[in-house]
Protein backbone atom coordinates (compact mmCIF):
# COMPACT_ATOMS: atom_id res chain seq x y z
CA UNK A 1 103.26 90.80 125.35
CA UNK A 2 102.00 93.56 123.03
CA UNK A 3 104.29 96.39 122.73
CA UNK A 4 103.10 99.70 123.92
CA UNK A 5 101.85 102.46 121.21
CA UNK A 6 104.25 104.97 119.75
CA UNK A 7 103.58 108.69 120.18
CA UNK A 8 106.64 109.90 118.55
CA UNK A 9 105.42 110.69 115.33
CA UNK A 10 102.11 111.65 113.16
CA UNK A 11 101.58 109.38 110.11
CA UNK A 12 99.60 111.92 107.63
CA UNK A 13 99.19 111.59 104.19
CA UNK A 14 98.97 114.95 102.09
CA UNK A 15 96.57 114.09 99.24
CA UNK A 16 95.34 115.78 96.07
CA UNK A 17 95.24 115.35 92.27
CA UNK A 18 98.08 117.56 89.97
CA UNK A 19 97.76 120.93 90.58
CA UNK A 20 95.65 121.06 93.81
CA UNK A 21 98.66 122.56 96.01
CA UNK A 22 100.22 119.62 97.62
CA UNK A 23 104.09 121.20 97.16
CA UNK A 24 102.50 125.10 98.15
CA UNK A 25 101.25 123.36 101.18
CA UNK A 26 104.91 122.07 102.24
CA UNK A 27 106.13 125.44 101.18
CA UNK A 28 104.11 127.50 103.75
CA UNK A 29 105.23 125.40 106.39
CA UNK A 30 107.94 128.32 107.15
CA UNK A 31 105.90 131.10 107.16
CA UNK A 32 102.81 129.92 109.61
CA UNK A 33 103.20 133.25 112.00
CA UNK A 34 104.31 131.03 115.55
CA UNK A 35 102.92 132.32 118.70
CA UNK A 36 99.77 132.28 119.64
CA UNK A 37 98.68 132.53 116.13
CA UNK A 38 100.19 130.16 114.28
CA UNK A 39 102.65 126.86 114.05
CA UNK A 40 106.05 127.45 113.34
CA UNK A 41 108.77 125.12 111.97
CA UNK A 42 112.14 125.32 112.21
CA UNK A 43 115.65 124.23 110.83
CA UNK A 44 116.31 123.01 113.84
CA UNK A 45 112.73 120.62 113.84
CA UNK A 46 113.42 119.22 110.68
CA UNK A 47 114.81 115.68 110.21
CA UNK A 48 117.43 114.59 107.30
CA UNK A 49 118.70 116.37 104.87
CA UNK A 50 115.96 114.97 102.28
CA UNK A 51 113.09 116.49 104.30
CA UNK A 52 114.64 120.28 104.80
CA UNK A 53 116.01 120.04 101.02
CA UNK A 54 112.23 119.22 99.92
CA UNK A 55 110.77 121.93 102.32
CA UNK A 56 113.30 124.17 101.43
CA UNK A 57 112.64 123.77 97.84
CA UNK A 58 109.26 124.15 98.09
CA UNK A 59 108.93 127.09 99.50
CA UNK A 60 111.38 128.59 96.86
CA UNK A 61 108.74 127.37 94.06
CA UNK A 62 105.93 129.12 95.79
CA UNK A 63 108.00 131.81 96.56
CA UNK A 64 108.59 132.29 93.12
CA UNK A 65 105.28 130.95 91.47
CA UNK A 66 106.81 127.93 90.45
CA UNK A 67 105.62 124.05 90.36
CA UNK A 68 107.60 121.50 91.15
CA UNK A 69 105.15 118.71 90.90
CA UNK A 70 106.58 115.43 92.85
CA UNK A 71 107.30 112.77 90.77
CA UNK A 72 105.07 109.33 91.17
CA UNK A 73 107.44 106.62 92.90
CA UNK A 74 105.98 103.23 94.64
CA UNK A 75 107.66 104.84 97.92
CA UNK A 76 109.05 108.09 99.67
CA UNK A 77 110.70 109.06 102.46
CA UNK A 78 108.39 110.39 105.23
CA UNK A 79 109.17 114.27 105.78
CA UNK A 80 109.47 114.60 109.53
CA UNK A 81 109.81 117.80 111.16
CA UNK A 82 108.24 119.02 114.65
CA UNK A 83 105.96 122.08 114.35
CA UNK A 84 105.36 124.51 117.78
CA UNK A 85 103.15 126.59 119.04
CA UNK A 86 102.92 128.83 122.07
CA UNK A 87 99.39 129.34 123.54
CA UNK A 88 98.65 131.72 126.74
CA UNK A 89 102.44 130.50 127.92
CA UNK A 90 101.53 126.85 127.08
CA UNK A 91 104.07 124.90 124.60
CA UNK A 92 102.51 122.57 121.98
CA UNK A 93 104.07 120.64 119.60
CA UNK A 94 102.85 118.57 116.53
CA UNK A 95 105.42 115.84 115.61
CA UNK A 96 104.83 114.98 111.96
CA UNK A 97 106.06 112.26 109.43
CA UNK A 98 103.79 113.37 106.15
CA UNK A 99 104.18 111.59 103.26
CA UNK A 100 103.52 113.49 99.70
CA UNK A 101 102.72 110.78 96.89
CA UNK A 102 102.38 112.13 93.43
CA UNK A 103 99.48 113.45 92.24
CA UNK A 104 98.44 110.84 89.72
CA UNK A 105 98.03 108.14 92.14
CA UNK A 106 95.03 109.93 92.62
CA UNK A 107 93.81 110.08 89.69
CA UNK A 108 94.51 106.84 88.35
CA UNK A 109 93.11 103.95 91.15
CA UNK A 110 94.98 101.14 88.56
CA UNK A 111 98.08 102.33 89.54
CA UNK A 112 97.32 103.10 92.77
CA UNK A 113 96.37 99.25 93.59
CA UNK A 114 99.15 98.72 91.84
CA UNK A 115 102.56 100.78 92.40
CA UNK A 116 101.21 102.80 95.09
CA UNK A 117 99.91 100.14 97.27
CA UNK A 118 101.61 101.58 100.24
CA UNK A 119 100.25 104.99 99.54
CA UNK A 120 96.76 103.16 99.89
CA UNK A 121 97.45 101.88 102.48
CA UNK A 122 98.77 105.00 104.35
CA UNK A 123 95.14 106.55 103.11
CA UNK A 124 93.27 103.75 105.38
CA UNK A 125 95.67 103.01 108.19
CA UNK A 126 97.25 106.54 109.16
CA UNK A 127 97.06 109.41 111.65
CA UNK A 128 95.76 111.62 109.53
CA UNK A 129 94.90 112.62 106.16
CA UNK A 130 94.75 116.30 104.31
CA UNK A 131 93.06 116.02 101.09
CA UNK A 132 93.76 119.02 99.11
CA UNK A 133 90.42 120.23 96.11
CA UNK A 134 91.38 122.60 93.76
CA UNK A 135 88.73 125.37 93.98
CA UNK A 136 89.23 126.45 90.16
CA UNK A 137 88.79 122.82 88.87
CA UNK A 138 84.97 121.36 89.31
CA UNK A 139 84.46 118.65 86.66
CA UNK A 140 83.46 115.63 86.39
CA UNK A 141 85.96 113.98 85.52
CA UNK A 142 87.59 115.16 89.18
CA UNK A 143 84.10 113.82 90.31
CA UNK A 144 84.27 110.42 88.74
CA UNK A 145 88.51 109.93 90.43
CA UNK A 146 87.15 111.05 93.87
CA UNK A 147 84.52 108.56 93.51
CA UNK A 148 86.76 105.60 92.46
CA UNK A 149 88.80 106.73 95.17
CA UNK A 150 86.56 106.36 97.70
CA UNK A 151 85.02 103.04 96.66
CA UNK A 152 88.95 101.78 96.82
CA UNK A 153 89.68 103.34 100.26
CA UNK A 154 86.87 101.37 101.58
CA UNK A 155 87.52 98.18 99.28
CA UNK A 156 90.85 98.36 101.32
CA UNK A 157 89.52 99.21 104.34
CA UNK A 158 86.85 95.60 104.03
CA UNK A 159 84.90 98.32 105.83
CA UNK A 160 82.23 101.40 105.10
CA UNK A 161 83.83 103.38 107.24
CA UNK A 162 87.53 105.01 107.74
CA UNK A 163 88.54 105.57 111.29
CA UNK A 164 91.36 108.06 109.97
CA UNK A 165 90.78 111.87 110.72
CA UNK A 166 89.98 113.94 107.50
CA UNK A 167 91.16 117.46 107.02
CA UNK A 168 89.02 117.91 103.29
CA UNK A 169 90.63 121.28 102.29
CA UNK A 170 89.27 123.70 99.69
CA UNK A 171 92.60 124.77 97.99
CA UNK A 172 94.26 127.93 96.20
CA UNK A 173 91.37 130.12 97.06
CA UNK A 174 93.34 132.51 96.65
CA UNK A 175 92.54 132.19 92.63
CA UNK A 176 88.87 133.32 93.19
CA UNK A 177 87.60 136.73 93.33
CA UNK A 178 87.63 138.44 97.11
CA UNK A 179 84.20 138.06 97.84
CA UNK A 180 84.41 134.54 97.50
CA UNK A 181 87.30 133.65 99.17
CA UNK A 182 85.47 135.60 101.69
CA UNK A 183 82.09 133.47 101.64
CA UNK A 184 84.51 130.16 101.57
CA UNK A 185 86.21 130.87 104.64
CA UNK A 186 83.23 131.91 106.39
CA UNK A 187 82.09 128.23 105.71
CA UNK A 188 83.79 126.12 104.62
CA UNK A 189 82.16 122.85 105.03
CA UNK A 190 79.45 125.01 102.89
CA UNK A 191 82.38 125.44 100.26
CA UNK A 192 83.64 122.09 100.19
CA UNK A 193 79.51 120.69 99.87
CA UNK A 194 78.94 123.38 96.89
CA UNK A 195 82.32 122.29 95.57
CA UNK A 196 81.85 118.42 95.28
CA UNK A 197 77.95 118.41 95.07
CA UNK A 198 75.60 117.15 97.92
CA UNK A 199 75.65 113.29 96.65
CA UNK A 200 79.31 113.04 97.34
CA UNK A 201 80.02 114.91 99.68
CA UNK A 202 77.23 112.66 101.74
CA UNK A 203 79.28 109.67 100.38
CA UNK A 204 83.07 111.47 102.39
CA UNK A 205 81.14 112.02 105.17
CA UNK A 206 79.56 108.64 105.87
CA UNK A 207 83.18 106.91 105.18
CA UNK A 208 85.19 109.60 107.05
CA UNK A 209 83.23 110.12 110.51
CA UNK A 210 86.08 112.18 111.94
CA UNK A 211 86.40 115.08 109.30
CA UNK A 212 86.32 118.89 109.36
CA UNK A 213 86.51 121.30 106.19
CA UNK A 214 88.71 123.87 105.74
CA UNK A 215 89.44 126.71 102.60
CA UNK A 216 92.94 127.55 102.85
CA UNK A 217 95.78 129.49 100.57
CA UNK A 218 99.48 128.19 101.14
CA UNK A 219 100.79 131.63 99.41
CA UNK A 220 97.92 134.04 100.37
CA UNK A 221 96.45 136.96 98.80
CA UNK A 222 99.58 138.93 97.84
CA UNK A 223 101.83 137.60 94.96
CA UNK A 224 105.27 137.94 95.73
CA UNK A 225 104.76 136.81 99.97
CA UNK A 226 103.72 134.31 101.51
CA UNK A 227 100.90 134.46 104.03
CA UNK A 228 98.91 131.23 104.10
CA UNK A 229 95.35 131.44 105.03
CA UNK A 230 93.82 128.37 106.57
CA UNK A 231 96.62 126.27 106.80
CA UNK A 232 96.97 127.10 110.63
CA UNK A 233 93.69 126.10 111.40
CA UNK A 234 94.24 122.71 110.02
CA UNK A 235 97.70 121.94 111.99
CA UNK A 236 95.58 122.53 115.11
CA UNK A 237 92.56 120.40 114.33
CA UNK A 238 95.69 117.63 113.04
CA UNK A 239 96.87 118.41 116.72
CA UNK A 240 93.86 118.20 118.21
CA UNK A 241 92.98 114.63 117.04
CA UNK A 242 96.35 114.14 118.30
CA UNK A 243 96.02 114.78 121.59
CA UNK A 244 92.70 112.32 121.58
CA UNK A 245 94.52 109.76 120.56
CA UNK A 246 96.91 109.96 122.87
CA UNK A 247 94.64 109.98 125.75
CA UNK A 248 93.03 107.28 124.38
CA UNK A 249 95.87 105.09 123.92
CA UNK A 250 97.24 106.04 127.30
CA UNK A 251 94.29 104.97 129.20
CA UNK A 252 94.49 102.00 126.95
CA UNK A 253 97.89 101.13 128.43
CA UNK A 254 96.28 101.25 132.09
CA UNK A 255 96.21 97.49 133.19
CA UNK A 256 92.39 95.78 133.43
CA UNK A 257 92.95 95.39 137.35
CA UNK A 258 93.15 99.06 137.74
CA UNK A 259 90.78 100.23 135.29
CA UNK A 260 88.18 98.02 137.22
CA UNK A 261 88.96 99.66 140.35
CA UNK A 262 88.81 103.21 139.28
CA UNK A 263 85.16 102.08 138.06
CA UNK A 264 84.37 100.80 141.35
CA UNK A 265 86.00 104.18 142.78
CA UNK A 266 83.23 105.91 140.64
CA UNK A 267 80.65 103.64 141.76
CA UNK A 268 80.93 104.63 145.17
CA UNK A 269 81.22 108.29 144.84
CA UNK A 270 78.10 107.67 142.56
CA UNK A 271 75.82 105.61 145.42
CA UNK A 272 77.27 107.94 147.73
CA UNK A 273 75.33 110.69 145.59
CA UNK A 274 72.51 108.93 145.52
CA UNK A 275 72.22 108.17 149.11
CA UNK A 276 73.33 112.07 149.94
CA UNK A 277 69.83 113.42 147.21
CA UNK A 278 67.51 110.67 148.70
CA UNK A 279 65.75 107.01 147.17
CA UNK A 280 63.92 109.04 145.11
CA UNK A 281 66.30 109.33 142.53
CA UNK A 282 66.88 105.46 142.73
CA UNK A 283 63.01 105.03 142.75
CA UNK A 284 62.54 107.13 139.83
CA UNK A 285 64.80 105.06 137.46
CA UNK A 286 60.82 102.86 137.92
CA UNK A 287 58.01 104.15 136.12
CA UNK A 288 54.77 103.93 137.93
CA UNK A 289 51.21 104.10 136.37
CA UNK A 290 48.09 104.31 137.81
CA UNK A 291 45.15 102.85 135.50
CA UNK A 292 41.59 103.73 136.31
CA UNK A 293 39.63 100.15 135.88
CA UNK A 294 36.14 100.61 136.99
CA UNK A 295 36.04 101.99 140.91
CA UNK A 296 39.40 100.37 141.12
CA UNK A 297 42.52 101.67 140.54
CA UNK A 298 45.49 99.69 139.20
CA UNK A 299 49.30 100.67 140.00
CA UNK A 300 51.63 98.95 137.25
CA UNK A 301 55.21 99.65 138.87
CA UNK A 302 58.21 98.56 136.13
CA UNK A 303 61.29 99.28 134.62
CA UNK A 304 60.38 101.89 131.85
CA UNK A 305 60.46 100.81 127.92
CA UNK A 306 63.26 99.97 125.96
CA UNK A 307 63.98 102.27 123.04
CA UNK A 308 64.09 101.34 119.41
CA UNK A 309 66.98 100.02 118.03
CA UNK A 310 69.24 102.72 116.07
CA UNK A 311 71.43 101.36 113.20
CA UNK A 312 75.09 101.65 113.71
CA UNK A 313 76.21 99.74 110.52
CA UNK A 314 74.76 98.43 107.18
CA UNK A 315 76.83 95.23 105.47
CA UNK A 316 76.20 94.85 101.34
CA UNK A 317 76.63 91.30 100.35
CA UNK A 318 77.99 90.94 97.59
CA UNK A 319 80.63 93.57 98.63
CA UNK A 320 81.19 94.11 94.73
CA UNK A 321 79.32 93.22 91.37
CA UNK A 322 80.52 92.69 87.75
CA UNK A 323 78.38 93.02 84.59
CA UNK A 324 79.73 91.44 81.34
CA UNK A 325 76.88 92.92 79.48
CA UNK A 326 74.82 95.88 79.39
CA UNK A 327 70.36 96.01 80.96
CA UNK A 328 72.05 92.97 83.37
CA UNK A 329 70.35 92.35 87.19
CA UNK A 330 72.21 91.34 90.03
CA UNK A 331 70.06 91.70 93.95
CA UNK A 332 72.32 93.30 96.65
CA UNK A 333 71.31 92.37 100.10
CA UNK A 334 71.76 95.24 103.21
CA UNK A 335 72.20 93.86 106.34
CA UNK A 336 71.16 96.53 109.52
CA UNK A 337 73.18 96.07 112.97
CA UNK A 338 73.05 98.01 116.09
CA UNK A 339 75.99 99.01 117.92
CA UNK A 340 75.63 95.64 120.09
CA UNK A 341 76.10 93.71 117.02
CA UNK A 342 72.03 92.43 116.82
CA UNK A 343 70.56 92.27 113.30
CA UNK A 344 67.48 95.11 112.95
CA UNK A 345 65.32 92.74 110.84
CA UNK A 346 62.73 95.45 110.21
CA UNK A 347 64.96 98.04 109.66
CA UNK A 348 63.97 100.79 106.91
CA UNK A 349 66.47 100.74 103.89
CA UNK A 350 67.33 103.15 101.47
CA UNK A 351 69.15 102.41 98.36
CA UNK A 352 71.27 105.37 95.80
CA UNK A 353 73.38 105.09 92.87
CA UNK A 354 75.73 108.20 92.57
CA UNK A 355 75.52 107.53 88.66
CA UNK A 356 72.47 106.77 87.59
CA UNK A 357 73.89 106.59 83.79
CA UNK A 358 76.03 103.38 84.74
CA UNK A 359 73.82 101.78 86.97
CA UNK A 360 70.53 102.18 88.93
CA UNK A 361 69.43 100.24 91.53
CA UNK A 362 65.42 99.57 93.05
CA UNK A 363 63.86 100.13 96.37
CA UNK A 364 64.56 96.82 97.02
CA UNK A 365 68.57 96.60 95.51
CA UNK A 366 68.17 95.48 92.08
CA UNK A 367 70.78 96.92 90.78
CA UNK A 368 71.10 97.35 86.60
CA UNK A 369 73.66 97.51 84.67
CA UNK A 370 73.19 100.60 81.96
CA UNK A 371 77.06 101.63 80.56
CA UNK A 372 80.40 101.03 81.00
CA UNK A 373 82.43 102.19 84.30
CA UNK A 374 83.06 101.73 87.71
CA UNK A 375 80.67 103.24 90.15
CA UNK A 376 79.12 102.29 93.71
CA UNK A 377 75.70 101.63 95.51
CA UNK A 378 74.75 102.84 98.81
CA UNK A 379 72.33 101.75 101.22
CA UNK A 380 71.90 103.68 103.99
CA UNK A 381 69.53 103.01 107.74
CA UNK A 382 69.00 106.15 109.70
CA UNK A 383 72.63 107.46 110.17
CA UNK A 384 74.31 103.98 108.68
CA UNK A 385 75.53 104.01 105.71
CA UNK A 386 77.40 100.63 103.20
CA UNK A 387 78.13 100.44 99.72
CA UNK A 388 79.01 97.92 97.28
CA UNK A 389 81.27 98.34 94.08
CA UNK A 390 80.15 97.83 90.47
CA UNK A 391 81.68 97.63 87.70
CA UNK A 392 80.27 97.00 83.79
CA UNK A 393 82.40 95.96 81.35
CA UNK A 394 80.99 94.12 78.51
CA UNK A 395 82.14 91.33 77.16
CA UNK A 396 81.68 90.01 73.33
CA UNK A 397 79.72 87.22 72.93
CA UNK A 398 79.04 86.28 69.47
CA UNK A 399 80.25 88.87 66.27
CA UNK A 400 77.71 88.29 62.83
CA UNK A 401 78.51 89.52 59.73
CA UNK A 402 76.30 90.74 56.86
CA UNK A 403 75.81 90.09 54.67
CA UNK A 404 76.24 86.08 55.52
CA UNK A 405 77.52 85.57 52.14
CA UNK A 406 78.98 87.12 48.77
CA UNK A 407 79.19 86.02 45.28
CA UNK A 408 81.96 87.19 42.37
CA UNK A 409 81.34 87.00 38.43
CA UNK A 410 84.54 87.48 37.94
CA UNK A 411 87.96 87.51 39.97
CA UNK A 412 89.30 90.85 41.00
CA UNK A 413 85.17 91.92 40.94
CA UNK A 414 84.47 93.88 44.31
């Protein structure tokens, strides 16, 4: 007998490369507002010793400007506190267990696969995830670890998309000038698209379907205090998603028995409806057309057309490719499903490389090798999106020497 789900506690992971704000985030957590305006956390909700000493600690460093970056470990213990929040007399609480992994897990995916397998694993499988972007740092070498990321959060996932709500935060706006921060929190899934470029952010939305944007400031304008900005607004959406889940689960846990009678309950209020407005509205479910043929006319009575079928998922096969050369070919095939499962065979299919400078791929998914890296291919149906992995890494095949031979007069000649 399957045991029923747990509502006790939040699994989120708090995510971001070295310096995005990870430990300023943790240190705000005090100084949210309560009320009806923000969360508030208190001694009292926090759980261990570890988890008020790190809290605690962190908000001394922002306090006093300081980092204290965490250090990368193959595991850490959860930080679980209970944030509250009073709304119009209402009481909510957000029960949390939010694990902080180091920094360079995300930007190295070899060691990620590697020591910080469970951190991975956390990414794909938890309640939640806040990914923290750095709103000074826009290279592309950030560009090139988010997109590795990505193509290993779905490698792990065997799946194009990640049913684990995404909070994609904007970070330490509090860096740019005031009329940006302004623009940024005005929109920020605008600021987070600008930020990462349109290619990938297309590429978080299509694996994260349950996401919002945020730009947020653990410390706030002021140096010296701390007044987040933002960071509210994400605890609520986090809580929000919550609460969905809950209900979810809940009605989940309702035996099969009784969920068949409530539908039968519905079906008779329903026909009771209908009965109540008149046949016409059961009538009108039939379309009815009235041809002229000749002097005659012709009444065709039938159920009306069935719709086109809308892609609801797109399967690469291979899932990954390998090239042990450079200018090499390899064919990826896209398979198009509705959301009954039934192949689309004539569905329209649209194929992008996020790199065109490692490899390129054809209207029909000839994908070519062109330098050395890891990068991913798309295909995408309507709102359906799957992507393969590639990877080029050349190999030596033969070495040749010239010239082929050398001849000496003399020994000790050169």
């Amino acid at each position: 007998m399957a045991s029923a789900p747990s509502f006790d506690k939040d699994q989120v992971c708090l995510w971001g490369s070295p310096g995005s704000g990870k430990t300023g985030f943790l240190g705000c957590l005090f100084n949210l507002g309560g009320g009806a305006d923000g969360w508030v956390i208190s001694p009292g909700g926090i759980e261990g010793t570890v988890a008020a000493q790190t809290l605690l600690d962190a908000r001394r460093g922002l306090e006093e400007g300081t980092i204290n970056p965490t250090p990368p470990r193959s595991s850490y213990e959860p930080l679980t506190f209970t944030l509250r929040r009073s709304d119009d007399g209402l009481k909510h609480s957000l029960p949390i267990s939010l694990t902080d992994p180091a920094g360079e897990f995300s930007t190295d995916v070899v060691r990620l696969q590697g020591e910080g397998r469970a951190h991975l694993d956390l990414l794909v499988r938890g309640s939640g995830i806040v990914w923290l972007l750095n709103a000074e740092r826009a290279s592309d070498v950030e560009f090139t670890n988010l997109l590795k990321q990505l193509t290993l959060i779905t490698q792990e996932a065997h799946s194009p998309r990640v049913n684990v709500p995404l909070a994609l935060c904007l970070s330490r706006i509090d860096t740019l000038d005031e009329d940006d921060q302004v623009a940024r929190r005005e929109d920020p899934e605008e600021a987070v698209r600008d930020h990462l470029g349109p290619e990938l952010y297309a590429l978080f939305e299509r694996i994260f379907p349950t996401r919002r944007c945020f730009a947020i400031s653990s410390r706030g304008p002021e140096e010296g205090t701390i007044n987040p900005i933002g960071v509210n607004d994400v605890l609520t959406w986090l809580w929000e998603q919550r609460q969905q889940r809950v209900r979810t689960a809940r009605f989940q846990q309702i035996p099969k028995r009784l969920r068949g009678l409530t539908g039968i309950a519905v079906l008779v209020v329903v026909l009771f409806g209908v009965v109540s407005w008149g046949l016409p509205v059961i009538l009108g479910f039939f379309r009815t057309d009235v041809v002229n043929v000749g002097n005659t006319e012709a009444v065709n009575v039938g159920p009306p057309p069935l719709g086109p079928q809308v892609a609801a998922s797109v399967t690469l096969s291979p899932t990954s490719l390998t090239f042990a050369s450079l200018d090499s070919t390899a064919t990826l095939t896209a398979t198009v499903e509705d959301a009954g499962g039934t192949v689309i065979s004539d569905a329209t299919v649209s194929w992008a490389s996020p790199d065109e400078g490692l490899a390129t791929v054809s209207s029909a998914g000839l994908v070519t090798s062109v330098a050395t890296g890891s990068s991913t291919i798309t295909a995408t149906s309507g709102s359906a999106s799957g992507s393969a992995s590639v990877t080029v890494s050349p190999v030596a095949s033969s070495v040749t020497l010239s010239p082929t031979s050398l001849k000496f007069a003399a020994f000790g000649a050169k």
